[in-house]
N, C-alpha and C. Protein backbone atom coordinates (compact mmCIF):
# COMPACT_ATOMS: atom_id res chain seq x y z
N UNK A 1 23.02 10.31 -13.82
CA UNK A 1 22.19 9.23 -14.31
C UNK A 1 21.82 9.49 -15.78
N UNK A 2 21.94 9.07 -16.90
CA UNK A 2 21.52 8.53 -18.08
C UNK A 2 20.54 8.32 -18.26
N UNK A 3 19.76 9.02 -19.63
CA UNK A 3 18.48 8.48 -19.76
C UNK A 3 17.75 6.78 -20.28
N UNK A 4 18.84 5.91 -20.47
CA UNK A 4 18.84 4.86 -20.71
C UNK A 4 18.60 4.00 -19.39
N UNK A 5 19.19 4.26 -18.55
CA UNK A 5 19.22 4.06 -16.57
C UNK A 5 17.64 4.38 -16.03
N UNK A 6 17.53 5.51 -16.64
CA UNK A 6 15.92 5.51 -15.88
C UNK A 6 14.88 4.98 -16.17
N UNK A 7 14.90 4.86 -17.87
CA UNK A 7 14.23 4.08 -18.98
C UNK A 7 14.29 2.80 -17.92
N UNK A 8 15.18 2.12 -17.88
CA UNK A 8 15.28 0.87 -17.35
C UNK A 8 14.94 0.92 -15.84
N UNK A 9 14.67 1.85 -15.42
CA UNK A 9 14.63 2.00 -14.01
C UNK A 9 12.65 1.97 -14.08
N UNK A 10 12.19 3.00 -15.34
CA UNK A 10 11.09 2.97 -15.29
C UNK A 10 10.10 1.91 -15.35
N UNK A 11 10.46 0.45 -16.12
CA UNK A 11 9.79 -0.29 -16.54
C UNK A 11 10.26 -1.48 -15.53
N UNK A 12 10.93 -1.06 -14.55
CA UNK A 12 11.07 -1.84 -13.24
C UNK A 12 10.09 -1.69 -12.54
N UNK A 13 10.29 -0.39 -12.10
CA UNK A 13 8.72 0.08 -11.66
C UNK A 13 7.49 -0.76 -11.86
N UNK A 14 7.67 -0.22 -13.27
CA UNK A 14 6.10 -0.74 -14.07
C UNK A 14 5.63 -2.40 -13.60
N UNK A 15 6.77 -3.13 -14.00
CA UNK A 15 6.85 -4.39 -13.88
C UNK A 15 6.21 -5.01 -12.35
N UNK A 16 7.14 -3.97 -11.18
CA UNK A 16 6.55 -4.60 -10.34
C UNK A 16 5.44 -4.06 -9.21
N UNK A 17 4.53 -3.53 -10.31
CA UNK A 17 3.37 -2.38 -10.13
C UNK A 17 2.39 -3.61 -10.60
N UNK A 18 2.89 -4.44 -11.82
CA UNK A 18 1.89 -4.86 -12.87
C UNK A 18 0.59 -6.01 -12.16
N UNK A 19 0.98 -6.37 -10.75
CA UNK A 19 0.11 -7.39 -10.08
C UNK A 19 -0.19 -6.12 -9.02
N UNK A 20 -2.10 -6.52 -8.48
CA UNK A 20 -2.09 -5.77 -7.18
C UNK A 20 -1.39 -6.92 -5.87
N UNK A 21 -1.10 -5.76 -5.14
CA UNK A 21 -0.56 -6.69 -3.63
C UNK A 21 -1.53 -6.33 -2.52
N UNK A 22 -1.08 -6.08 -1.83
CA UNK A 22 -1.46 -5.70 -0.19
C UNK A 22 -1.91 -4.06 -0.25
N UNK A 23 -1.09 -3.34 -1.08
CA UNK A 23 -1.45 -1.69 -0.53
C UNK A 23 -2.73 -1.34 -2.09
N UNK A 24 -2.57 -2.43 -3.21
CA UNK A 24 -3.58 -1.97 -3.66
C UNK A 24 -5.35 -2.27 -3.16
N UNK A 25 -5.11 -3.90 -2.81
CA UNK A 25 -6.15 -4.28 -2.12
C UNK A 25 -6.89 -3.44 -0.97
N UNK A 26 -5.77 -2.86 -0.32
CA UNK A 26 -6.25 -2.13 0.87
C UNK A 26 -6.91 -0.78 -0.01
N UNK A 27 -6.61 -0.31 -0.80
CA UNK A 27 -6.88 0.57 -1.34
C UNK A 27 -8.47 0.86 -1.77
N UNK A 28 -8.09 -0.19 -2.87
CA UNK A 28 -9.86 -0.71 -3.12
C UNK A 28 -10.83 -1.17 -2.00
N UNK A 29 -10.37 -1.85 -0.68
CA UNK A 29 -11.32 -2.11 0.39
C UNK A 29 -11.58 -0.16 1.09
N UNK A 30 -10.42 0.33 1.27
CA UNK A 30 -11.08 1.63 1.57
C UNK A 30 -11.76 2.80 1.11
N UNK A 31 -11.65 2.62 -0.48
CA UNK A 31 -12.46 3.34 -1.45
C UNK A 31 -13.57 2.89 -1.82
N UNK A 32 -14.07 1.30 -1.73
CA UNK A 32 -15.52 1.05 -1.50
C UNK A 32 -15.91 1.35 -0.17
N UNK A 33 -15.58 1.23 1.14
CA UNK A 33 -16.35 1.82 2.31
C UNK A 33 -16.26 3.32 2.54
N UNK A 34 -15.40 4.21 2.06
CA UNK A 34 -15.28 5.38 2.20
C UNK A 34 -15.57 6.43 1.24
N UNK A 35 -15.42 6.35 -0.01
CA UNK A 35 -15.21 6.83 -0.90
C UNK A 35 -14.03 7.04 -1.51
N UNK A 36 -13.51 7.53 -2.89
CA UNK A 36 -12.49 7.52 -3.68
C UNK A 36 -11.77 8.59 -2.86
N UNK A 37 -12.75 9.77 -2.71
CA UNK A 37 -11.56 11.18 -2.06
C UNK A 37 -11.13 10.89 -0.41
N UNK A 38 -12.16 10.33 0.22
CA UNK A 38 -11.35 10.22 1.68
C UNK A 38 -9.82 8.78 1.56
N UNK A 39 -10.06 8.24 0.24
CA UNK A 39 -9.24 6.71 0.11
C UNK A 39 -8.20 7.95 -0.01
N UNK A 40 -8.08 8.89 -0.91
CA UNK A 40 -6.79 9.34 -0.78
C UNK A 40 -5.60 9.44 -0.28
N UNK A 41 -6.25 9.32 1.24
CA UNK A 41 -5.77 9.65 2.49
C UNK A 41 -4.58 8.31 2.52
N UNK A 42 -5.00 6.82 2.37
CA UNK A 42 -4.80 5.92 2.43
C UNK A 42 -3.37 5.89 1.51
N UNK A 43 -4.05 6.36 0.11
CA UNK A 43 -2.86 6.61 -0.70
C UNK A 43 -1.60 7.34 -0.40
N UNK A 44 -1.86 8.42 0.24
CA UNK A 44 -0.64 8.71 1.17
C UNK A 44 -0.09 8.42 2.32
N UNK A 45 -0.55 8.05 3.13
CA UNK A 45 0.06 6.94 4.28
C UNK A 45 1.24 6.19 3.33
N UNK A 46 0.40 5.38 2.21
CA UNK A 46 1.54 4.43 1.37
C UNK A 46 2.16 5.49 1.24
N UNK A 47 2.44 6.00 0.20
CA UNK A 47 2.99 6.45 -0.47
C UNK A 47 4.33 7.43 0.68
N UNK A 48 3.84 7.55 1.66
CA UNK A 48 4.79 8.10 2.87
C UNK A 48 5.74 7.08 3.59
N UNK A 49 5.18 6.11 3.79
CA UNK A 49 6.23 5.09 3.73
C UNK A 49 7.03 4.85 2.56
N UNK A 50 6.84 4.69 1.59
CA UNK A 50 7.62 4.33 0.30
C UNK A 50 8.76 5.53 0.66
N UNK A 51 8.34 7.18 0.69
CA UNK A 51 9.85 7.76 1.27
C UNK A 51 10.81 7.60 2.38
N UNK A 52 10.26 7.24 3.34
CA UNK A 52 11.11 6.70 4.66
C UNK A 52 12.05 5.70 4.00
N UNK A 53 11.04 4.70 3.28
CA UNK A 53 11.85 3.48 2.60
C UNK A 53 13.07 3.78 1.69
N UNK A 54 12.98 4.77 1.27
CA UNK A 54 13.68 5.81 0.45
C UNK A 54 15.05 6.29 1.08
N UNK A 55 14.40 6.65 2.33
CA UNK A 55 15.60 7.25 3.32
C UNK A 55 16.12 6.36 3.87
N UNK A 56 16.07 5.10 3.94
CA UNK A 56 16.43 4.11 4.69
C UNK A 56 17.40 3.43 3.50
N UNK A 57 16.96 3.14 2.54
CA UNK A 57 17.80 2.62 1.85
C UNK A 57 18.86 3.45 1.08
N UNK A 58 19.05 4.90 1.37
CA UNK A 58 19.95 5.64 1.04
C UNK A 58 21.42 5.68 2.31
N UNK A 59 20.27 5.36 3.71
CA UNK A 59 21.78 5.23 4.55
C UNK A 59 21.85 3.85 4.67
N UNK A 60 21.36 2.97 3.69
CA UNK A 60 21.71 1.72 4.04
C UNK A 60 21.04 0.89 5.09
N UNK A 61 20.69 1.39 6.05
CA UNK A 61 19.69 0.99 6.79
C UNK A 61 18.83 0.25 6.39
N UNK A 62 18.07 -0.12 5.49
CA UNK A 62 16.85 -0.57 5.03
C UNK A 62 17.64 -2.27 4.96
N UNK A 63 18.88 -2.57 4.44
CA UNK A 63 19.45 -3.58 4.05
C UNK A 63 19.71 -4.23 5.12
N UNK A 64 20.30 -3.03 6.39
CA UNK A 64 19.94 -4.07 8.19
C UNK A 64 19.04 -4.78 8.45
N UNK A 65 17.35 -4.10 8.42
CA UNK A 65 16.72 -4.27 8.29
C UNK A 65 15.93 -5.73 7.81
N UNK A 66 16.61 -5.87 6.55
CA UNK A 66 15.91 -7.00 5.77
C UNK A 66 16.65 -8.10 6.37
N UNK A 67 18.55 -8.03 6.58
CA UNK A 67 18.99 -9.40 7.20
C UNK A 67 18.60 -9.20 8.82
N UNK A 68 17.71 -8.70 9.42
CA UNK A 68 17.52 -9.05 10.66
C UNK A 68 15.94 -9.90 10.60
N UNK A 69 16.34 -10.84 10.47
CA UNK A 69 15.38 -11.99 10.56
C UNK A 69 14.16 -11.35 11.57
N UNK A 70 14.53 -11.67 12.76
CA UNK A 70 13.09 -11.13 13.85
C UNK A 70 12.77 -9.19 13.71
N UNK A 71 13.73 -8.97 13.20
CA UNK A 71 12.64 -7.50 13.12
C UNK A 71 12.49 -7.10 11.76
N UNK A 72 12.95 -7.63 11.03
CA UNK A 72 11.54 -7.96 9.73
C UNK A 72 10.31 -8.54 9.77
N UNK A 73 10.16 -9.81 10.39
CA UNK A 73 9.14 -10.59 11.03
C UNK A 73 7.95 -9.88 11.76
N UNK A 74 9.09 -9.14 12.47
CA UNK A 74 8.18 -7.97 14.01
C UNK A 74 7.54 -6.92 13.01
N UNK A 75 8.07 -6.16 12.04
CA UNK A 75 7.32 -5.00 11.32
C UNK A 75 6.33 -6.31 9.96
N UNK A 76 6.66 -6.77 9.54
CA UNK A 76 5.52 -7.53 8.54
C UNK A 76 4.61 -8.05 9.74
N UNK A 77 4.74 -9.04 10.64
CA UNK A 77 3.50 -9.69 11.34
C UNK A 77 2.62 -8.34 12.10
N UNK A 78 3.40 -7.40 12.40
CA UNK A 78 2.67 -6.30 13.36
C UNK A 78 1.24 -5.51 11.85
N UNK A 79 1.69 -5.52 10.85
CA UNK A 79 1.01 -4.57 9.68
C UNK A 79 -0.20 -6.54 9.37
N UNK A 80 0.05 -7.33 9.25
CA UNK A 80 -0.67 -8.11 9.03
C UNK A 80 -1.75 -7.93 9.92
N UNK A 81 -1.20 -7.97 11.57
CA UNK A 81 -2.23 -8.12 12.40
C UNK A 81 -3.23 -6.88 12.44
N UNK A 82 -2.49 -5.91 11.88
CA UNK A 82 -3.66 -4.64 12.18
C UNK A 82 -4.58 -4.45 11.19
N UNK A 83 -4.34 -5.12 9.94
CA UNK A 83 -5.31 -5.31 8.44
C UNK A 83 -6.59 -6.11 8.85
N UNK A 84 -5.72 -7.48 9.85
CA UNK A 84 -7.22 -8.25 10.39
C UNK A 84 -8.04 -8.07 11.15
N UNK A 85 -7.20 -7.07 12.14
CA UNK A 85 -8.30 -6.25 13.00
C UNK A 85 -9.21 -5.19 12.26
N UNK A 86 -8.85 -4.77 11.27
CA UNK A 86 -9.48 -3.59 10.35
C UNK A 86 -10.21 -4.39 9.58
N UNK A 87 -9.89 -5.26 9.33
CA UNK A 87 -10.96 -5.96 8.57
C UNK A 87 -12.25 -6.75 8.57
N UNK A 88 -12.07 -7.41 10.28
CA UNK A 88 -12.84 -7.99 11.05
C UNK A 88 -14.39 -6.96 11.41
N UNK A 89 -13.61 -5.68 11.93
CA UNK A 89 -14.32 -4.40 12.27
C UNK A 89 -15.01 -3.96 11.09
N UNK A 90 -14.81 -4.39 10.05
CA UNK A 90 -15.61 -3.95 9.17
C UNK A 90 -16.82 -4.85 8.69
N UNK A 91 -16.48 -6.30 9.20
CA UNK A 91 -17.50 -7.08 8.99
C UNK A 91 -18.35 -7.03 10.43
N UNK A 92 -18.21 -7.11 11.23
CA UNK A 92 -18.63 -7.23 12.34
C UNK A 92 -19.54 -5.62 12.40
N UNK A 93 -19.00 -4.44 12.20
CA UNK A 93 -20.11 -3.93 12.00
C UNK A 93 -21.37 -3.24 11.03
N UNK A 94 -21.23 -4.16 9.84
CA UNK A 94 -22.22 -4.36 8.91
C UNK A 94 -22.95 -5.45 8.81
N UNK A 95 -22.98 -6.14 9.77
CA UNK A 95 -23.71 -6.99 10.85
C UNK A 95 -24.76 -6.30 11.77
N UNK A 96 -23.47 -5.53 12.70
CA UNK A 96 -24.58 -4.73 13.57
C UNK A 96 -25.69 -3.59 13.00
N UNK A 97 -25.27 -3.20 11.97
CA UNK A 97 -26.17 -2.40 11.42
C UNK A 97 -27.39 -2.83 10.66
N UNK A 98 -27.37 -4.03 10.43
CA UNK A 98 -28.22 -4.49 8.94
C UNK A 98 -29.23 -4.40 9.61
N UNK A 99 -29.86 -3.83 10.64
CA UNK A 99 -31.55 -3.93 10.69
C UNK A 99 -31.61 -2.39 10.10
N UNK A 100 -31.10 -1.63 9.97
CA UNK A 100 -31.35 -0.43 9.97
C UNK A 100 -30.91 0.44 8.66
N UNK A 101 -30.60 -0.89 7.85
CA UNK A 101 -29.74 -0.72 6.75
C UNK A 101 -29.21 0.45 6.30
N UNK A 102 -28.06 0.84 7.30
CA UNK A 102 -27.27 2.71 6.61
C UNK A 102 -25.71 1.83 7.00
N UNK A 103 -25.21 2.89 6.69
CA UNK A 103 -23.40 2.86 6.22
C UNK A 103 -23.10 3.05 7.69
N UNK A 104 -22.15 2.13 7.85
CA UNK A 104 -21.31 2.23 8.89
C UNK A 104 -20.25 3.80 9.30
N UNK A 105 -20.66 4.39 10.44
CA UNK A 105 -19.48 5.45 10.04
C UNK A 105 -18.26 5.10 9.62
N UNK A 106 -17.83 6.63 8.72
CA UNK A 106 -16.49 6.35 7.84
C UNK A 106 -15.54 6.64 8.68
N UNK A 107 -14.59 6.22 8.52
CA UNK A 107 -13.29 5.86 9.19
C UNK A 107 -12.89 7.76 9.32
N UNK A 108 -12.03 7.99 9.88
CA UNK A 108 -10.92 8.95 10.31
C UNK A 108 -10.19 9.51 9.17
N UNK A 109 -9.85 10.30 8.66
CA UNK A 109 -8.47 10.54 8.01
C UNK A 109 -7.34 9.72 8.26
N UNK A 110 -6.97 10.42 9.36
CA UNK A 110 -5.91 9.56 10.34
C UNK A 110 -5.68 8.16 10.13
N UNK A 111 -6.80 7.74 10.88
CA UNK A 111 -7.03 6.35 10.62
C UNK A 111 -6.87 5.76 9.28
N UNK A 112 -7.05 6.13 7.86
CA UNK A 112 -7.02 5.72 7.19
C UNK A 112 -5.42 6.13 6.19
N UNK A 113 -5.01 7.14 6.94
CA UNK A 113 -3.36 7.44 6.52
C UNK A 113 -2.70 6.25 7.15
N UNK A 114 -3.06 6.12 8.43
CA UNK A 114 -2.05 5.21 9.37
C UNK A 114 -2.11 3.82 8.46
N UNK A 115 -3.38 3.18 7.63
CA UNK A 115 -3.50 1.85 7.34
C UNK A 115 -2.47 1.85 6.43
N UNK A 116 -2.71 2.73 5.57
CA UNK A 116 -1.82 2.48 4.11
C UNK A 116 -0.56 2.94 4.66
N UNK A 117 -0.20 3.70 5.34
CA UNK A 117 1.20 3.87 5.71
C UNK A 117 1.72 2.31 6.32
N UNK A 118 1.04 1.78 7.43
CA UNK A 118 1.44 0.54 7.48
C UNK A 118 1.64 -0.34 7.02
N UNK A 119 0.56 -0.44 5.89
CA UNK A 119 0.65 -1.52 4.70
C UNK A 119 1.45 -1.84 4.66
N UNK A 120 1.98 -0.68 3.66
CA UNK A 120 3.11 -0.44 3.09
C UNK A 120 4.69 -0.52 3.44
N UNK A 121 5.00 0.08 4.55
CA UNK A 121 5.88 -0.28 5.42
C UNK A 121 6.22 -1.36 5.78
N UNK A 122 4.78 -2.64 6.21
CA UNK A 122 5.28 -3.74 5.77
C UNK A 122 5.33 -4.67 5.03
N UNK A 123 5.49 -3.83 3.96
CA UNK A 123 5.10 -4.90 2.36
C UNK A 123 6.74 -5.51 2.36
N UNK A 124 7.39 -6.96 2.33
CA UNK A 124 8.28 -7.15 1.69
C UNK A 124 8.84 -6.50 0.30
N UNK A 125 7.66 -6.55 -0.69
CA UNK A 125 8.09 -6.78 -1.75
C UNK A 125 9.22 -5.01 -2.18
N UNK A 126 8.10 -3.61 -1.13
CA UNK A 126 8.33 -2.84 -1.15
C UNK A 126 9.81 -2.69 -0.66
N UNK A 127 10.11 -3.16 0.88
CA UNK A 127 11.42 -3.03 0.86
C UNK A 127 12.29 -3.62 0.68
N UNK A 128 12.03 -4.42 -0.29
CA UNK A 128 13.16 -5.31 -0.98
C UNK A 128 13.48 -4.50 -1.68
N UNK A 129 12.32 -3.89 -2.67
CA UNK A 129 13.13 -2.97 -3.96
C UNK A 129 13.88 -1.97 -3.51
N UNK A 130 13.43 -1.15 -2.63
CA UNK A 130 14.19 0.09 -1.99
C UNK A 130 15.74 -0.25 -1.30
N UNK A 131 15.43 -1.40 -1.02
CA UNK A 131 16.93 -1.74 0.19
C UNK A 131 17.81 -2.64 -1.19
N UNK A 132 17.20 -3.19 -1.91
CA UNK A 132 18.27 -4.00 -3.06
C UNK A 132 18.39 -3.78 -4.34
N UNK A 133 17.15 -2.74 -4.87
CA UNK A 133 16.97 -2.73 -6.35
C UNK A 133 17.73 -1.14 -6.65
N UNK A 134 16.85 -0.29 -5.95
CA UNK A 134 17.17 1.07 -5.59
C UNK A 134 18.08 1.52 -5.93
N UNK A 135 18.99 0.90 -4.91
CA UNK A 135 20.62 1.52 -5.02
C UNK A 135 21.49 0.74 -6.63
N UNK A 136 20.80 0.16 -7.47
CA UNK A 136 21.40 -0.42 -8.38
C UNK A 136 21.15 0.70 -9.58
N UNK A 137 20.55 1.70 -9.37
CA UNK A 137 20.12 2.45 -10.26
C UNK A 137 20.82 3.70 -10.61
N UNK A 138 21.32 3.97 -9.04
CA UNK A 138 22.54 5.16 -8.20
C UNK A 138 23.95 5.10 -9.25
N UNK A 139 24.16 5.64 -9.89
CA UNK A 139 25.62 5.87 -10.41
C UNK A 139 26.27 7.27 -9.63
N UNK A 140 27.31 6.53 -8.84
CA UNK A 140 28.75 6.68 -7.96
C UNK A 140 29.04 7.98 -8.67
N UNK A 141 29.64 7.88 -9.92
CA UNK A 141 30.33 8.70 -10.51
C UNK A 141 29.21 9.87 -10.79
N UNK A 142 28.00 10.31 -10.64
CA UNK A 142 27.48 11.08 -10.51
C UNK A 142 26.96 11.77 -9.08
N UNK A 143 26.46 12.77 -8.99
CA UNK A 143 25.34 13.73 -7.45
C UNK A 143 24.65 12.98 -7.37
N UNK A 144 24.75 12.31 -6.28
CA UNK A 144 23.73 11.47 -5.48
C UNK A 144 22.13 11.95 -4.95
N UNK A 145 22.25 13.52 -4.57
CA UNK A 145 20.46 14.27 -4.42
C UNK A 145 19.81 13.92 -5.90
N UNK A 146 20.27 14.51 -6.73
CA UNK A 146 19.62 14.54 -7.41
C UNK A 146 18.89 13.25 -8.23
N UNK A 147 19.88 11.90 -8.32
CA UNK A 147 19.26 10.99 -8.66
C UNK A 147 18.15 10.46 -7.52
N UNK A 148 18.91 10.50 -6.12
CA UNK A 148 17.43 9.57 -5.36
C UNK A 148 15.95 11.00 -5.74
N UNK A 149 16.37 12.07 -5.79
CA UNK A 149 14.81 12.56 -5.92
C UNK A 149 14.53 12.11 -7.03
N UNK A 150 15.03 12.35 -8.44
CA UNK A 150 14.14 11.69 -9.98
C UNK A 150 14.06 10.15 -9.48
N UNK A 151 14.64 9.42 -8.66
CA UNK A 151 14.22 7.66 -8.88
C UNK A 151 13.20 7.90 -8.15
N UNK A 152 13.10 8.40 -6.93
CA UNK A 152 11.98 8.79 -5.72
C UNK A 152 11.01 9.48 -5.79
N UNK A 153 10.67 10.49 -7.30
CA UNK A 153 9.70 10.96 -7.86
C UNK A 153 9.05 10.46 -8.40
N UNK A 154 9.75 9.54 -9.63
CA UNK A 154 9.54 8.56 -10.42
C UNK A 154 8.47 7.18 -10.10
N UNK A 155 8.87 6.76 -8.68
CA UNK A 155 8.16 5.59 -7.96
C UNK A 155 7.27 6.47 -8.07
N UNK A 156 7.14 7.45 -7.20
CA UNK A 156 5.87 7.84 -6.15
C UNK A 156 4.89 8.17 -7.29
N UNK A 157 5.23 8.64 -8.33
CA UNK A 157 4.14 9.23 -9.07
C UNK A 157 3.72 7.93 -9.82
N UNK A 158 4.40 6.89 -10.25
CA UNK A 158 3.83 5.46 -10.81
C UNK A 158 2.85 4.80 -9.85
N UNK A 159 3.03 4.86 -8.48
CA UNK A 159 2.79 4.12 -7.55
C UNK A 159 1.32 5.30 -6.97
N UNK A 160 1.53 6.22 -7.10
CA UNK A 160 0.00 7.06 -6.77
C UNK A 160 -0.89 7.27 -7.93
N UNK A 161 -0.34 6.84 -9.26
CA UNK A 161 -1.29 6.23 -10.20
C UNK A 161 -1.98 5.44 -10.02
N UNK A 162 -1.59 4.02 -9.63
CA UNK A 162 -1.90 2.70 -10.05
C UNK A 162 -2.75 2.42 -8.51
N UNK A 163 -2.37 3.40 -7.53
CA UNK A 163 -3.52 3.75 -6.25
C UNK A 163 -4.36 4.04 -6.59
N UNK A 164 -4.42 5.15 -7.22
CA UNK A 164 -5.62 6.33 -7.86
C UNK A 164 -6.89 5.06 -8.22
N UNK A 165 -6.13 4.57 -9.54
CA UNK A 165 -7.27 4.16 -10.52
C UNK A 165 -7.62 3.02 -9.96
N UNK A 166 -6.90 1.73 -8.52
CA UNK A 166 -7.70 0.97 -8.17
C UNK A 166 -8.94 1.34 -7.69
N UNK A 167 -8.57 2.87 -6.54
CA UNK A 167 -9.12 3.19 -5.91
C UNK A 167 -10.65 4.01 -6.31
N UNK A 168 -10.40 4.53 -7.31
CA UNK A 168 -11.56 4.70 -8.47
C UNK A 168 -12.41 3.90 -8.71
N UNK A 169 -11.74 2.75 -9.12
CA UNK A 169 -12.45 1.59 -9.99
C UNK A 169 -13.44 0.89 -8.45
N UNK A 170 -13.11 1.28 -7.60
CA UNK A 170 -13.43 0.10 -6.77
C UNK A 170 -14.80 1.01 -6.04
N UNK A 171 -14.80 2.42 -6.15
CA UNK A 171 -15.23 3.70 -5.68
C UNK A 171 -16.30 3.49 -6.59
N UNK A 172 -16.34 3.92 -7.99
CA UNK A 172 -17.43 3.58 -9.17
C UNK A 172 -18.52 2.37 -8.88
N UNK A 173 -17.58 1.65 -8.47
CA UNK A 173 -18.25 -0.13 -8.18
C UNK A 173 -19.32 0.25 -7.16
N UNK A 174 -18.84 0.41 -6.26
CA UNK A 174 -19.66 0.83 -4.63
C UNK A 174 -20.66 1.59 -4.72
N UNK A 175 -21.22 2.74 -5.95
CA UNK A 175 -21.11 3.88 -6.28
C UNK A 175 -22.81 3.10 -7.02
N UNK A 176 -22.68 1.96 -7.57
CA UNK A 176 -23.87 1.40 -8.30
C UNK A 176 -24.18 0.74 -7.48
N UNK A 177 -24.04 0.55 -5.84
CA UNK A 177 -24.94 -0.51 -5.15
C UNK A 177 -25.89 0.18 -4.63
N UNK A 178 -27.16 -0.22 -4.18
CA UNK A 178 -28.40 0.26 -3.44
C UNK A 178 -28.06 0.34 -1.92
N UNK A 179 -29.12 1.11 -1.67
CA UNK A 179 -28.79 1.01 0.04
C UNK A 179 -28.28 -0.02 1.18
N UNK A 180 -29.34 -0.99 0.56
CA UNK A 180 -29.19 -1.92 0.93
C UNK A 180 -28.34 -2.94 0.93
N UNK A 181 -27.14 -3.10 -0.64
CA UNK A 181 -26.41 -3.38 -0.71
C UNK A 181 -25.38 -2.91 -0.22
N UNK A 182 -25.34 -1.23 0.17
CA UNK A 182 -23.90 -1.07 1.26
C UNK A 182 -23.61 -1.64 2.07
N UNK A 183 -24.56 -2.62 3.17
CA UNK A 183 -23.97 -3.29 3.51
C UNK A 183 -23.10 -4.68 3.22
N UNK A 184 -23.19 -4.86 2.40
CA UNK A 184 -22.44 -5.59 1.89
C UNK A 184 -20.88 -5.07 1.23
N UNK A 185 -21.27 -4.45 0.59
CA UNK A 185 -19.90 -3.17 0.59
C UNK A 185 -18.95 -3.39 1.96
N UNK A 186 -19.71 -3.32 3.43
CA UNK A 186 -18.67 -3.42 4.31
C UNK A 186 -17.66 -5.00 4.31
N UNK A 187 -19.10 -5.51 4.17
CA UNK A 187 -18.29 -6.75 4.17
C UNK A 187 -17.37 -7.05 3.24
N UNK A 188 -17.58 -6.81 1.89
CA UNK A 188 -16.48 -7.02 0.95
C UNK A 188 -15.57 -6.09 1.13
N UNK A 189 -15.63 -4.77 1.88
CA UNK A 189 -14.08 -3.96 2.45
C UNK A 189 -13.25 -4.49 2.99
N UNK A 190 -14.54 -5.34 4.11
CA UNK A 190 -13.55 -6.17 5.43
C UNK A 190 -12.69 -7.55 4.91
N UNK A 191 -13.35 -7.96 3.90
CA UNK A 191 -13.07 -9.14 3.17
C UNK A 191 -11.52 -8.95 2.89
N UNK A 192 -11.98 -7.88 2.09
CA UNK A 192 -10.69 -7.47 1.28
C UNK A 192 -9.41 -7.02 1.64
N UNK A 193 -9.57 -6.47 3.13
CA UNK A 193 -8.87 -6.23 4.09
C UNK A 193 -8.23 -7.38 4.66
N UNK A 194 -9.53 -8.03 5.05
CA UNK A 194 -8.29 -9.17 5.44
C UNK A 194 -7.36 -10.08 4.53
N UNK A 195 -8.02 -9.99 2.96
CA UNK A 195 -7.09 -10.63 1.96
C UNK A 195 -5.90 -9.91 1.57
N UNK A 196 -6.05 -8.55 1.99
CA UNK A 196 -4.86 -8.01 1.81
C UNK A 196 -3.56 -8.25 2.85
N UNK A 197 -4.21 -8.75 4.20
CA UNK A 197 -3.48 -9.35 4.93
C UNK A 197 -2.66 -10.36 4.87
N UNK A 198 -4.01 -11.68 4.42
CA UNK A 198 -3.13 -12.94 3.96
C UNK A 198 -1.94 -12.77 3.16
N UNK A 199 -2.21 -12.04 1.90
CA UNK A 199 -0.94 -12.00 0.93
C UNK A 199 -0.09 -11.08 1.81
N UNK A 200 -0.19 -10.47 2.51
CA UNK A 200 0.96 -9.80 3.05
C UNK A 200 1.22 -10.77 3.87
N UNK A 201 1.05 -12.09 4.58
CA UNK A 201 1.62 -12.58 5.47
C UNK A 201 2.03 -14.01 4.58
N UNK A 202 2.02 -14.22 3.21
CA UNK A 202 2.52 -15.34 2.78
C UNK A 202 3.88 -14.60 1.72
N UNK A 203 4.04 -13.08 1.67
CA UNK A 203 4.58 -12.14 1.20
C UNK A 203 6.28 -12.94 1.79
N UNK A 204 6.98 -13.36 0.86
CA UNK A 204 8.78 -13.92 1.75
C UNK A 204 9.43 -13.06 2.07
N UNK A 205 10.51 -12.81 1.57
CA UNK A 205 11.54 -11.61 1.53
C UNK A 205 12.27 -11.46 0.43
N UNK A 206 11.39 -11.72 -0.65
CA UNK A 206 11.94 -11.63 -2.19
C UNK A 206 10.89 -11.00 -3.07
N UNK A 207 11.13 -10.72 -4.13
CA UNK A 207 10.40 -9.53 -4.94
C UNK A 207 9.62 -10.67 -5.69
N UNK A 208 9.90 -11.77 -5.90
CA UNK A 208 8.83 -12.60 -6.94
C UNK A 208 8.07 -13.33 -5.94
């Protein structure tokens, strides 16, 4: 691979980093109810899917995938439905709490790897690039390890940036409300959760 190839590979990236979607939203809803360092967690879930996606579109697989109409459908509607259940749960219990006005317990590790791993997994936009853009970057006439790790380094470290600093920004925010306003915090997590849903469920099977 050429440093002109990655150049161009990089500002692909960039480009389609430059709007938040679904895994940043989720991001910022779990770094205002949790904090910035447990959101981490979240950030890698994504960011762990993005390699599967990786591995999938290296055996080609990922491109089955996208022309199978119902099990594209089945992995995007299944990650929609579990954002609205996560999201619901977050309004519903900053409700139950408001006489007593404290923070809802914080979510799991686990729990919060599994969201962003799902997200992500079923973000269209994500495996479109991996299953169609990806392999356009691959030059034949070169070692194939070594380019998917620099293209596959390359994402992950753009893409756990632009996590980081939503997830910051949204952490800082939360960070100036009063007690009393945390609850509201849940609700705008849950909010946000479920808006991260909608756009993932009006999300097509194309990158724009």
């Amino acid at each position: 691979m050429t440093i002109q190839t990655w150049w161009i590979y990089l500002g692909t990236v960039l480009l389609l980093m430059s709007t938040p979607g679904p895994s940043q939203l989720l991001m910022m809803s779990v770094s205002m109810k949790n904090g910035f360092r447990r959101s981490l967690a979240t950030a890698v879930g994504d960011l762990s899917a993005n390699v599967i996606q990786m591995m999938l579109a290296g055996f080609g697989l990922a491109t089955l995938l996208l022309a199978s109409e119902y099990g594209f459908a089945i992995v995007k509607w299944c990650g929609v439905a579990y954002l609205v259940w996560l999201g619901c749960k977050h309004i519903v219990s900053s409700f139950s709490l408001a006489e007593s006005v404290s923070q809802a317990p914080i979510a799991s590790l686990r729990k919060l790897w599994f969201s962003g791993f799902i997200t992500s997994a079923a973000n269209p936009k994500a495996v479109i690039f991996f299953a169609a853009l990806f392999p356009q970057f691959i030059e034949q006439q070169s070692p194939l390890l070594p380019q998917i790790l620099i293209l596959g380094a390359t994402y992950i470290l753009i893409d756990g940036l632009f996590l980081s600093f939503y997830g910051k920004s949204a952490s800082w925010l939360a960070g100036k409300i009063n007690a009393a306003g945390r609850l509201w915090v849940d609700r705008i997590a849950g909010t946000g959760l479920i808006a991260a849903a909608v756009l993932l469920g009006f999300k097509s099977n194309k990158l724009t």
